[in-house]
Protein backbone atom coordinates (compact mmCIF):
# COMPACT_ATOMS: atom_id res chain seq x y z
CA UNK A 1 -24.20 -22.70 -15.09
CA UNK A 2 -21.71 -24.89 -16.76
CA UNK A 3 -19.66 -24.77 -13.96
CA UNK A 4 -22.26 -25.59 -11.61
CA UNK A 5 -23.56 -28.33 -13.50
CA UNK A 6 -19.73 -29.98 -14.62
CA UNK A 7 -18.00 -29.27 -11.55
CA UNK A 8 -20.39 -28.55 -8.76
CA UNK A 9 -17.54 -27.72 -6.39
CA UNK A 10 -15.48 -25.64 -8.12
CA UNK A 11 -16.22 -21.49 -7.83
CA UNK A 12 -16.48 -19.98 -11.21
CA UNK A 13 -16.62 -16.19 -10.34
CA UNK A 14 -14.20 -14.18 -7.73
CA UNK A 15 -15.33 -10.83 -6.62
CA UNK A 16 -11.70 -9.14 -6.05
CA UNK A 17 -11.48 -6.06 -4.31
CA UNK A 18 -7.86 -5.34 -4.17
CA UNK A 19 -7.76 -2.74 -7.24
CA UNK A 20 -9.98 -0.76 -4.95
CA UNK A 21 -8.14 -1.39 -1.57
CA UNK A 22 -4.53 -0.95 -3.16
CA UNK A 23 -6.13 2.71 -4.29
CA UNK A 24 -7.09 3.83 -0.82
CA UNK A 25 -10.38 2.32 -0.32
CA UNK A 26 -11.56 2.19 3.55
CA UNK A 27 -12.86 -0.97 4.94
CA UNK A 28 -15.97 0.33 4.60
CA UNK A 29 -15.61 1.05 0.98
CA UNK A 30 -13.98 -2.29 0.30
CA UNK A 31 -16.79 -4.43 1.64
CA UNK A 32 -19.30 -1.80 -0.58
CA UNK A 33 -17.93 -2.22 -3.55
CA UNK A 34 -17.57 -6.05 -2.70
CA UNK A 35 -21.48 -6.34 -2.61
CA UNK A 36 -22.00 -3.74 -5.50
CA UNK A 37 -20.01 -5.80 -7.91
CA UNK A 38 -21.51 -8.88 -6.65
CA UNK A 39 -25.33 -8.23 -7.55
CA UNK A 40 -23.78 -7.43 -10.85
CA UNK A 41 -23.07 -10.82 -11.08
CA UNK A 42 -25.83 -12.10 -9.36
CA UNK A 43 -27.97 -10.48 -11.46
CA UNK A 44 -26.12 -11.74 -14.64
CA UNK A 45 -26.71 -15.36 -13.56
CA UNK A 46 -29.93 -15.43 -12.39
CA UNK A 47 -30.93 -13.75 -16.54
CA UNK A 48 -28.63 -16.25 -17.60
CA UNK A 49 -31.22 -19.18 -15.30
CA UNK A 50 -29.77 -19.92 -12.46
CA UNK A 51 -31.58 -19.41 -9.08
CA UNK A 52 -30.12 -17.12 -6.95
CA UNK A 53 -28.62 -19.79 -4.33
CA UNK A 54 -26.48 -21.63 -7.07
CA UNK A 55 -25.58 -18.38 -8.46
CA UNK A 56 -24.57 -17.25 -4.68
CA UNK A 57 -22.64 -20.62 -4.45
CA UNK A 58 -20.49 -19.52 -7.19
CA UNK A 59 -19.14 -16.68 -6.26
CA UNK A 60 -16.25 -16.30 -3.74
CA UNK A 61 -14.35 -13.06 -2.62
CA UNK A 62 -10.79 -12.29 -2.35
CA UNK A 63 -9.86 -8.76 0.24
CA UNK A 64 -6.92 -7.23 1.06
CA UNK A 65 -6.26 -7.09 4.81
CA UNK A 66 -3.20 -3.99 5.65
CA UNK A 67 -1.46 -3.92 8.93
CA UNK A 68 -4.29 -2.80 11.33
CA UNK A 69 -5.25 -5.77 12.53
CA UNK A 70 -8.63 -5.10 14.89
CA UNK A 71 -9.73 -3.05 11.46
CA UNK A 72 -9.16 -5.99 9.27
CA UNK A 73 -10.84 -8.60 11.54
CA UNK A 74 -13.64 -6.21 11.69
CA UNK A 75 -14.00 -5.98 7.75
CA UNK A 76 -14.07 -9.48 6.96
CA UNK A 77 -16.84 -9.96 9.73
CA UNK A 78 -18.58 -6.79 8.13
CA UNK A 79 -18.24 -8.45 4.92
CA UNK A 80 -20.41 -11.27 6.11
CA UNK A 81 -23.00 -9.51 7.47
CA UNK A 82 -23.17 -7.74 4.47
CA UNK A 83 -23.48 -10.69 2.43
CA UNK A 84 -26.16 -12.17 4.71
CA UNK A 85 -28.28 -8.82 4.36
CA UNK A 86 -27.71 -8.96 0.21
CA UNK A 87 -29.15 -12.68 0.43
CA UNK A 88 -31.68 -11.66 2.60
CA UNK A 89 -32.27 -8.93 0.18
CA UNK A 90 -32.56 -10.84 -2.66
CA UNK A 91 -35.08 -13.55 -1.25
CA UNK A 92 -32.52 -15.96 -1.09
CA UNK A 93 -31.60 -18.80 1.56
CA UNK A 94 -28.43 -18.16 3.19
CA UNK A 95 -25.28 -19.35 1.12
CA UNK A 96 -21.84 -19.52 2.74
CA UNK A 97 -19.23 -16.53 2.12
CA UNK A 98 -16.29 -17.72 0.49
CA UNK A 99 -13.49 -15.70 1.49
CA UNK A 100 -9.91 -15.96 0.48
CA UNK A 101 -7.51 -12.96 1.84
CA UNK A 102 -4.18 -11.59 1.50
CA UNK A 103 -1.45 -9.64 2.50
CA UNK A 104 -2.45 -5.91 0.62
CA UNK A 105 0.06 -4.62 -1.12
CA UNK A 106 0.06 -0.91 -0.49
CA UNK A 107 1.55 -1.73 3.10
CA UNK A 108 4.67 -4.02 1.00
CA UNK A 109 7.77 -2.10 0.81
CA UNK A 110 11.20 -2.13 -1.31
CA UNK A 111 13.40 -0.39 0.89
CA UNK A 112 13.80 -2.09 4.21
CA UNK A 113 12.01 -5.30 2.69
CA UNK A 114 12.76 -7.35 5.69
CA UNK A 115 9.81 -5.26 8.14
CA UNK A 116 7.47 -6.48 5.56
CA UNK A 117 8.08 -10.32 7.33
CA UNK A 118 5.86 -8.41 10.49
CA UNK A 119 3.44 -6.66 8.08
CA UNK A 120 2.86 -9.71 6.16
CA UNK A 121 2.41 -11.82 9.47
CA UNK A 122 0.13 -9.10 10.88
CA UNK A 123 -2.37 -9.35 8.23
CA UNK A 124 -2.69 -13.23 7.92
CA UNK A 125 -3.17 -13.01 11.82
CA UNK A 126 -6.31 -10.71 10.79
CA UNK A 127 -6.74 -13.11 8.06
CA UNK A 128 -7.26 -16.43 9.99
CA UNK A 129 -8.41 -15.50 13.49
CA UNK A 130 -11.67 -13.52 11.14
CA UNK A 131 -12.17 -17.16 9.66
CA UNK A 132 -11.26 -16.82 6.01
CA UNK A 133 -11.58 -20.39 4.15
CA UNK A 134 -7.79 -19.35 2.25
CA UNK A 135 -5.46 -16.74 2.64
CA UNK A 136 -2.16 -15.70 0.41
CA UNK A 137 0.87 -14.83 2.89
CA UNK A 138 3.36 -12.80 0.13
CA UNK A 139 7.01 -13.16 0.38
CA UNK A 140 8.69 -10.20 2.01
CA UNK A 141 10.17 -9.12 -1.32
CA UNK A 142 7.15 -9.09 -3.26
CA UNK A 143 7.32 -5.37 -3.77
CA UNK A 144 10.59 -5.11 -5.11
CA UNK A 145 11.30 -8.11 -7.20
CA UNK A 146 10.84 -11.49 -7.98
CA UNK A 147 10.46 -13.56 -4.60
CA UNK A 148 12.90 -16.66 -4.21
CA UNK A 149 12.89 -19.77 -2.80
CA UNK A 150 14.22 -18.23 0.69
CA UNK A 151 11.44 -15.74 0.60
CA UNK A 152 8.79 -17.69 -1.06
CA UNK A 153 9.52 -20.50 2.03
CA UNK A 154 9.46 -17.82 4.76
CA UNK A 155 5.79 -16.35 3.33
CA UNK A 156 4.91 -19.89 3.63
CA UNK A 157 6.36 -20.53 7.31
CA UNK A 158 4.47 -17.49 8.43
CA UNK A 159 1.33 -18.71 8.09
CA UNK A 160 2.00 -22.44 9.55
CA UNK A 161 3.58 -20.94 12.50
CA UNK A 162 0.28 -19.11 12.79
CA UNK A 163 -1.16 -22.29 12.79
CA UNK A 164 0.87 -24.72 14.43
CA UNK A 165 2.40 -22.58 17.32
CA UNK A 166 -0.42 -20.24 17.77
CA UNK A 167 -3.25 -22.36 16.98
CA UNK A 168 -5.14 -20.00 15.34
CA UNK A 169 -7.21 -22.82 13.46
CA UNK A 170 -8.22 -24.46 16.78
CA UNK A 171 -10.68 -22.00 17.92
CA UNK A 172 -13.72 -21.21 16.01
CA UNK A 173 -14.17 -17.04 16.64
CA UNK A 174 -11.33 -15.93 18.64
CA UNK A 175 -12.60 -12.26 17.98
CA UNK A 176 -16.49 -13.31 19.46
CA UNK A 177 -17.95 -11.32 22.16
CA UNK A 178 -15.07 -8.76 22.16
CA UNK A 179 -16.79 -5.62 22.57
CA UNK A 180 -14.78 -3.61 20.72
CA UNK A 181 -14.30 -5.54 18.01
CA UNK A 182 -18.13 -6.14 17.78
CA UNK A 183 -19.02 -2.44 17.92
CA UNK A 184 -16.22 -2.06 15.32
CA UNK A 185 -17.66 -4.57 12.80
CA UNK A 186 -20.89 -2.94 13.58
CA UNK A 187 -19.75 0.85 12.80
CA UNK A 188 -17.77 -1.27 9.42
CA UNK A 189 -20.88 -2.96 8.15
CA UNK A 190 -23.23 0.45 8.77
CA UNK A 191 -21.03 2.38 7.07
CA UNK A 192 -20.50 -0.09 3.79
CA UNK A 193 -24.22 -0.62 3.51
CA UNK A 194 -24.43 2.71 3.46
CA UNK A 195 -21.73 3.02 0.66
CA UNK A 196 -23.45 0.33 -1.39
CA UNK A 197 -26.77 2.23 -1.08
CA UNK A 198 -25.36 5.20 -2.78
CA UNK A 199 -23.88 2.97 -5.80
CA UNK A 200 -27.05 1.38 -6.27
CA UNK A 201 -29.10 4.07 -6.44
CA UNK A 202 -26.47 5.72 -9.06
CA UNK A 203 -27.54 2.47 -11.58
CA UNK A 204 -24.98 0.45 -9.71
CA UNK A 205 -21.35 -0.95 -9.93
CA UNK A 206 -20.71 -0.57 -13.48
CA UNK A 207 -22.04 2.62 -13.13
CA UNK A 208 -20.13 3.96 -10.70
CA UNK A 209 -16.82 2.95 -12.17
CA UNK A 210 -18.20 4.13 -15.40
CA UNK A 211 -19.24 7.46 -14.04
CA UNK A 212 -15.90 7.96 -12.21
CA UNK A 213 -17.85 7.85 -9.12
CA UNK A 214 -15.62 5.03 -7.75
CA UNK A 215 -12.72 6.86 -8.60
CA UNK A 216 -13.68 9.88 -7.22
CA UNK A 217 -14.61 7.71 -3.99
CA UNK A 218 -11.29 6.04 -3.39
CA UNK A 219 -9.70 10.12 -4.25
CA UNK A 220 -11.57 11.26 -1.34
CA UNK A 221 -10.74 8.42 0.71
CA UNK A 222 -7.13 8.17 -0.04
CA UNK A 223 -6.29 11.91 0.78
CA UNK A 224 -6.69 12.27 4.52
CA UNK A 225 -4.27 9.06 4.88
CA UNK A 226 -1.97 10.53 2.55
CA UNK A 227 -1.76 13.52 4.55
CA UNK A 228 -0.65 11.48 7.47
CA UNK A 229 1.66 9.49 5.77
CA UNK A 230 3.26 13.20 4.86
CA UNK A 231 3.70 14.17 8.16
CA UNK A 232 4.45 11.09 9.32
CA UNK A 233 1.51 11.34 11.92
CA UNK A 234 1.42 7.92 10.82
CA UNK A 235 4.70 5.89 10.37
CA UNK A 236 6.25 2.86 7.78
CA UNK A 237 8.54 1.88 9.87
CA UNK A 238 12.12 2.03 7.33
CA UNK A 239 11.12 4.20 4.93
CA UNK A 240 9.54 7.48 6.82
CA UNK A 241 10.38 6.04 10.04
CA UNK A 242 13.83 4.44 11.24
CA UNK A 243 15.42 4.05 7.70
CA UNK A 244 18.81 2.69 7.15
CA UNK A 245 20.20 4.26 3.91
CA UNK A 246 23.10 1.77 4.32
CA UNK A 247 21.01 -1.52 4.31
CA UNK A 248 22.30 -3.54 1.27
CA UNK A 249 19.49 -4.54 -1.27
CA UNK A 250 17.68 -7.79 -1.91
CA UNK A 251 19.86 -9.18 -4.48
CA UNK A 252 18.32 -11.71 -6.96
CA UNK A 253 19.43 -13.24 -10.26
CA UNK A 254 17.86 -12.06 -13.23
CA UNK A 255 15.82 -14.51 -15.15
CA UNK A 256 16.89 -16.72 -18.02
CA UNK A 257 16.28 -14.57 -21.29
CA UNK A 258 16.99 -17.48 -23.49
CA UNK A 259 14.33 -19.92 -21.40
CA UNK A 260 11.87 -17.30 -21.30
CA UNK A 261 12.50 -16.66 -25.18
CA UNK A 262 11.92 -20.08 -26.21
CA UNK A 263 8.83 -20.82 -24.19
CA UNK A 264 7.27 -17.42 -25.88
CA UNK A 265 8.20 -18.69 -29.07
CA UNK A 266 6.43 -22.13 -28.13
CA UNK A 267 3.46 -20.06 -26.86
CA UNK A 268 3.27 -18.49 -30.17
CA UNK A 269 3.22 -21.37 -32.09
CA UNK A 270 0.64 -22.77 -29.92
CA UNK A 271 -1.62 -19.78 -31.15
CA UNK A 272 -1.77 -20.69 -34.34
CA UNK A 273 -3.92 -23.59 -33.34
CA UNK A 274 -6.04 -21.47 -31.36
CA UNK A 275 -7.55 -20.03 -34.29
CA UNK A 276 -10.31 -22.73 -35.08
CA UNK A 277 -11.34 -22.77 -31.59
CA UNK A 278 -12.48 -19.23 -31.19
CA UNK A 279 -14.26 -19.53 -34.25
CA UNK A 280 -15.93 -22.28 -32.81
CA UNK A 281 -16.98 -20.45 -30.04
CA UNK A 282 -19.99 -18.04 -31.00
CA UNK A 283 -21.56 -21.65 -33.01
CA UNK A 284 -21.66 -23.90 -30.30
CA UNK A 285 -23.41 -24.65 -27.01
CA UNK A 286 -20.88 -25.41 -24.58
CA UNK A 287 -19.16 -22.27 -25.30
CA UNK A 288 -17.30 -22.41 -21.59
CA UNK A 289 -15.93 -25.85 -22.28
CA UNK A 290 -14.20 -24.76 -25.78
CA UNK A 291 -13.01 -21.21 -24.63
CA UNK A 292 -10.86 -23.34 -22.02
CA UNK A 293 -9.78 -25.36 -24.96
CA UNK A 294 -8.88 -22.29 -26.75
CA UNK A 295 -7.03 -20.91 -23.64
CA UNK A 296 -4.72 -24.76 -23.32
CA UNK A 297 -4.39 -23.83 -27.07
CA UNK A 298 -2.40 -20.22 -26.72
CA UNK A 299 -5.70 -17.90 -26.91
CA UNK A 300 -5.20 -14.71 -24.43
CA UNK A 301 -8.25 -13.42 -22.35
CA UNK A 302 -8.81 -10.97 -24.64
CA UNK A 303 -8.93 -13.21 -27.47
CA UNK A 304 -11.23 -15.18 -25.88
CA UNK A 305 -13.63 -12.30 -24.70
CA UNK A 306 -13.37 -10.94 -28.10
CA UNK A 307 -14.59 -14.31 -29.26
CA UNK A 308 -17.64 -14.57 -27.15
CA UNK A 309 -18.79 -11.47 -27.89
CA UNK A 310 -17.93 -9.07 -25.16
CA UNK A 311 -17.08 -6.43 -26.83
CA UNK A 312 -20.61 -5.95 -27.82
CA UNK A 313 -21.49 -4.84 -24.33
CA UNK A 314 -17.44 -3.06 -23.51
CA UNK A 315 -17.64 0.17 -21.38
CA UNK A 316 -15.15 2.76 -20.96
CA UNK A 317 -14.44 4.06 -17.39
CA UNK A 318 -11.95 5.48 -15.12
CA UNK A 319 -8.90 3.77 -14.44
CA UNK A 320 -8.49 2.79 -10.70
CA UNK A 321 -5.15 4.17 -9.69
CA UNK A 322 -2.91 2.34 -6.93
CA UNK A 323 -1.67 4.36 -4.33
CA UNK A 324 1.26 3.04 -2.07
CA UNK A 325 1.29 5.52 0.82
CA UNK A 326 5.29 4.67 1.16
CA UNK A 327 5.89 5.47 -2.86
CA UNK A 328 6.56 9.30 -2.09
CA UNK A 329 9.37 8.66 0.49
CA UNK A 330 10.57 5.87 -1.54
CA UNK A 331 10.99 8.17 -4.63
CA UNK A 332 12.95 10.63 -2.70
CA UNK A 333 15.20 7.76 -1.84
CA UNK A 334 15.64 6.02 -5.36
CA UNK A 335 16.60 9.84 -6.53
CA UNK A 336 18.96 9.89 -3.56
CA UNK A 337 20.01 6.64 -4.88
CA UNK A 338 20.76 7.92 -8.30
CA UNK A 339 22.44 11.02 -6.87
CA UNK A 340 24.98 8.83 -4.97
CA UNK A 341 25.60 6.98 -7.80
CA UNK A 342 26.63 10.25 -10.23
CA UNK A 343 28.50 12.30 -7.74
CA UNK A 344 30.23 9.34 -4.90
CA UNK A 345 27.96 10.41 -2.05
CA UNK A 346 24.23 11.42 -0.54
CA UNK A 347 22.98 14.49 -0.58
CA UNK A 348 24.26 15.50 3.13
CA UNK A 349 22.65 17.75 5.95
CA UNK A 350 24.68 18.70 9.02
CA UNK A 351 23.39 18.42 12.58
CA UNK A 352 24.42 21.06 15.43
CA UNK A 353 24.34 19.98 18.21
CA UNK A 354 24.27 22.60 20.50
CA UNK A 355 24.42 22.53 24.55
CA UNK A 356 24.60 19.33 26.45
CA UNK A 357 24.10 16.23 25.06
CA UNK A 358 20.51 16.12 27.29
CA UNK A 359 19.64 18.87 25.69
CA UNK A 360 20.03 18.32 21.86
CA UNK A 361 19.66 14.18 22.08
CA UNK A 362 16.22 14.19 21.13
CA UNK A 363 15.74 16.43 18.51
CA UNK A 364 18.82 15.63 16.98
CA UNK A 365 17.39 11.99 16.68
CA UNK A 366 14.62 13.30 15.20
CA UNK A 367 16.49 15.53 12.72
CA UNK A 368 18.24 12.37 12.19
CA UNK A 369 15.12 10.11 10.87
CA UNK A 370 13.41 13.08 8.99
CA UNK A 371 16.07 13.38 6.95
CA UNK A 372 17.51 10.00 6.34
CA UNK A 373 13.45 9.81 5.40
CA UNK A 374 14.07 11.44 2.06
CA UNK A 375 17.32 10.20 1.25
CA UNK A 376 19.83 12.57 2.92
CA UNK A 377 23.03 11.20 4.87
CA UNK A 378 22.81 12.95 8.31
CA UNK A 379 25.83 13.97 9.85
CA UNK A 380 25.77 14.77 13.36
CA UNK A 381 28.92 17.00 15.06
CA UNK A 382 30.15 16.70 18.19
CA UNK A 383 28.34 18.88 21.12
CA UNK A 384 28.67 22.36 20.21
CA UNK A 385 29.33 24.86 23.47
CA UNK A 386 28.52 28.33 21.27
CA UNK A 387 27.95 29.52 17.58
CA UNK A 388 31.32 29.71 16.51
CA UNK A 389 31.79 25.83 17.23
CA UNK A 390 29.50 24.87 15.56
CA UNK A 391 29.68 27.56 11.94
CA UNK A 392 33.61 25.66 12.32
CA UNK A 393 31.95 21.82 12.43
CA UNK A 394 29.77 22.97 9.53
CA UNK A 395 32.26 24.25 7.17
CA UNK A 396 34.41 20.69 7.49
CA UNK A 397 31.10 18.62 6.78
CA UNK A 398 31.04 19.19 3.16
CA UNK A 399 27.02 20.34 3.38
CA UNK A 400 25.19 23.31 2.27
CA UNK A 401 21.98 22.70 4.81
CA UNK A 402 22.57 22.79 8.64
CA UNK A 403 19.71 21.38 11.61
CA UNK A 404 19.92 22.75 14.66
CA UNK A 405 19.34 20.60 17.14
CA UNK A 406 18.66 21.76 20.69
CA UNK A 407 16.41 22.39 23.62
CA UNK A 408 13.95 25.02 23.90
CA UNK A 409 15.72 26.30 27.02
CA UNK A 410 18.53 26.99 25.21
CA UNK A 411 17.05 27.87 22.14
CA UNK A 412 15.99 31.08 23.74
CA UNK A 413 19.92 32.39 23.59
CA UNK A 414 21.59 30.34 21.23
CA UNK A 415 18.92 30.10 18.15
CA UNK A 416 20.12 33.51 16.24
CA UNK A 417 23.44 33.66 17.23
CA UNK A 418 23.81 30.31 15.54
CA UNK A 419 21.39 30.58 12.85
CA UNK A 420 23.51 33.89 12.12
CA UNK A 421 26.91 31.95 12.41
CA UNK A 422 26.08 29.21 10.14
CA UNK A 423 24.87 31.24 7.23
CA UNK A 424 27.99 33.37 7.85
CA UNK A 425 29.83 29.84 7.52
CA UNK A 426 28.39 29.25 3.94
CA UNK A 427 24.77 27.42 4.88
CA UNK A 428 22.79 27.78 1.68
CA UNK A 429 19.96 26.56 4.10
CA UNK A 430 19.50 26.64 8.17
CA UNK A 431 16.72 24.62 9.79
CA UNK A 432 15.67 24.68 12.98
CA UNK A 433 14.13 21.32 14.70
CA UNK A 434 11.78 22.45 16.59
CA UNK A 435 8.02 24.72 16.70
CA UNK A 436 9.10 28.33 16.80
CA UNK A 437 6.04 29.45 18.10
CA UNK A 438 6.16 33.41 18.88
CA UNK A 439 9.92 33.34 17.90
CA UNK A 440 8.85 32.61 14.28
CA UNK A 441 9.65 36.30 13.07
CA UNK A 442 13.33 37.02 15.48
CA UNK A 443 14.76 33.77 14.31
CA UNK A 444 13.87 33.84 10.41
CA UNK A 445 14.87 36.97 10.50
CA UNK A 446 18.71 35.83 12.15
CA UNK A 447 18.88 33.42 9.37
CA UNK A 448 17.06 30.11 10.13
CA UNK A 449 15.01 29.34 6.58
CA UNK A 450 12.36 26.60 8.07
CA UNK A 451 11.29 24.72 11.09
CA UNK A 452 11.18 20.87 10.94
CA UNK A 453 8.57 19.58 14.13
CA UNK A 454 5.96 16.66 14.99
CA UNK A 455 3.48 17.13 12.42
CA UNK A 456 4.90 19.12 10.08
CA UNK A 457 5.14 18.77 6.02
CA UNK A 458 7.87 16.20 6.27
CA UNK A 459 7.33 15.32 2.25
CA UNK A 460 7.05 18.91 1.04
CA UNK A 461 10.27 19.94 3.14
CA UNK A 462 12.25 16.95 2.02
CA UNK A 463 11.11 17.50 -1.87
CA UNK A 464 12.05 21.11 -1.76
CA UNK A 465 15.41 20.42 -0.10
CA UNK A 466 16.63 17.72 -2.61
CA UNK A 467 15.15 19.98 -5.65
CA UNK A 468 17.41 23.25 -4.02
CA UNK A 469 20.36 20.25 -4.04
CA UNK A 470 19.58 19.50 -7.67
CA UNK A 471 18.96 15.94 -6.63
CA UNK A 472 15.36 15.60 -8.29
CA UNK A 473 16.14 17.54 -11.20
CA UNK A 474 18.37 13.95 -12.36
């Protein structure tokens, strides 16, 4: 009310939904949990005496928008209907929907940081053709240290090329009238009002989160995705797919200790004269006015809430968990990383190529990228005419895991003799790239210890492989 009544065009509350969306929350969810947590406040305002427009007129949102970009124009138009139908709800005129979005940070990256320059461009395409009033482009480096100038500029260049060479900002709702899009935002805004249904009828938002209900929401939600990511049904392009091991890292100075010392020191001091502001603050009326004056002052949020009395009302719930889909592969890699670092080298698997180079191209490719996936240096041989070429390319690779890489045609002949020959040649472990299908049985039995194919547990094989080469145990 302060707000409204000091500076009637500044927005004192933001409804943030990234916390949920960073732990695996679907659009749907998102634009739920939006609304849920907004009534909260709506609610709070209107006891406090505002009517329920200025207390709508004070709120804006801020959503995370990932790298499906028909999925993210469709949530932010969701989001609005949603909003509309909560007003409507409520009694309420309509009220504008503030929306500021950004570039989500469970799609960001550290390894291959530079592909995060098209992630971050496909969401703030997403962002402004949906009509968001701000977004926040993130530098491409924002997942793996502090961005620089270069960086910071580029983030910034992303979105005015949007702008200026796209024209995204000259046409009002590019996405209108699109059928798909419309049935999408449709299916979206169903399913959230759905979602916000069930939290309301459980008490509501603080209820939920209190209950672990959210929690166990975003658990659900997460899983299936996760899965994927696993089996790399669905890709991040260099880290699960196309990785370069070899790619040097985003180098950046480390901060001034000293500087960053001092102003701490000057922060502290401040503090001191913080003290006979946040007494002031549960004896006066224009409480809002001196907690800022207590913040210029030194006074953390805390400090301040404890101050105003929020404590009084504190709840304990269950902490919302972040859940990068690329953390697991990028794991395997920093342990790779480590690995390299005690011993000289990468853990190392060696590729047979067996037959013609038509014939073992492809999956020796794939061989290639699943393993460089979790860390390990591939090493492919030359093509290998029989089994005892290649148990005599094996033993001069310095590995103790051998792929064979072939075609299905000659598979038929050559998978035991080889499997049979490379143990013989010292292979702690033979794979075989490829679905065995009714062979399963003849060729574990000659020696070959898994199958690697489309679909497969591509985490659980590359965790298991790097534990058998002590690399995780580090």
């Amino acid at each position: 009310m302060w707000t409204k009544q000091t500076y009637p065009r500044v927005t004192a509350v933001t409804v943030d939904t990234s916390p949920y969306h960073n732990s695996g929350a679907t659009a749907a969810q998102d634009i739920a949990m939006a609304m849920a947590t907004t009534v909260e406040y709506l609610r709070a305002m209107v006891n406090a005496g505002m009517s329920i427009e200025d207390a709508a007129e004070q709120i804006q949102f801020r959503m995370s928008l990932g790298t499906h970009h028909f999925l993210g124009i469709a949530k932010i138009r969701a989001a609005r209907l949603l909003w509309s139908r909560v007003l409507e709800a409520s009694g309420a005129t309509p009220v504008g929907m503030k929306l500021h979005a950004r570039t989500s940070d469970r799609v960001m990256t550290r390894r291959d940081p530079y592909v995060n320059l098209l992630r971050n461009s496909v969401s703030m395409f997403s962002a402004i053709v949906s009509g968001v009033d701000a977004v926040t482009s993130l530098p491409f480096d924002h997942a793996s240290s502090l961005p620089d100038v270069f960086s910071r500029r580029i983030a910034r260049n992303t979105v005015l090329i949007l702008q200026e060479e796209s024209h995204l900002h000259r046409v009002l709702d590019p996405a209108g009238g699109s059928w798909f899009i419309e049935k999408l935002t449709r299916d979206v805004a169903e399913k959230g009002w759905e979602v916000f249904q069930s939290i309301e009828r459980g008490g509501g938002m603080t209820a939920a989160l209190v209950s672990g209900e959210v929690s166990d929401q975003l658990d659900t939600a997460c899983a299936p995705r996760a899965k994927d990511f696993a089996s790399r049904k669905e890709g991040i392009t260099g880290v699960s797919e196309f990785p370069n091991l070899f790619e040097p890292k985003v180098q950046r100075s480390p901060p001034d200790l000293d500087e960053l010392r001092q102003s701490a020191a000057k922060r502290a001091s401040a503090r001191d004269q913080s003290g006979v502001a946040l007494e002031q603050l549960a004896n006066i009326s224009c409480r809002v006015e001196m907690a800022m004056k207590a913040g210029g002052l030194g006074a953390s949020i805390a400090e301040v809430g404890y101050a105003l009395g929020f404590e009084e009302n504190a709840a304990t719930m269950t902490a919302i968990q972040p859940h990068a889909f690329v953390q697991p592969f990028e794991e395997l890699c920093d342990a790779s990383d480590t690995w390299m670092e005690t011993t000289g080298e990468r853990p190392r698997v060696f590729l047979a190529s067996i037959g013609p180079v038509a014939h073992f191209t492809g999956r020796a490719t794939f061989s290639k990228n699943f393993f460089e996936a979790g860390g390990f240096d591939a090493v492919a041989s030359e093509s290998c005419a029989d089994a005892d070429a290649a148990a005599k390319a094996f033993r001069s690779s310095g590995s103790n895991i051998a792929v064979i890489c072939s075609s299905d045609k000659l598979y038929a002949d050559l998978a035991a003799p080889v499997a049979q020959a490379l143990k013989a040649a010292g292979a702690r472990t033979v794979v075989l790239a490829g679905f065995p299908g009714a062979n399963d049985a003849a060729w574990k039995e000659a020696g070959v210890d898994r199958f690697i194919y489309v679909k497969c547990d591509v985490l659980g094989t590359l965790r298991e492989l790097l534990s058998q080469e002590a690399v995780l145990s580090l």
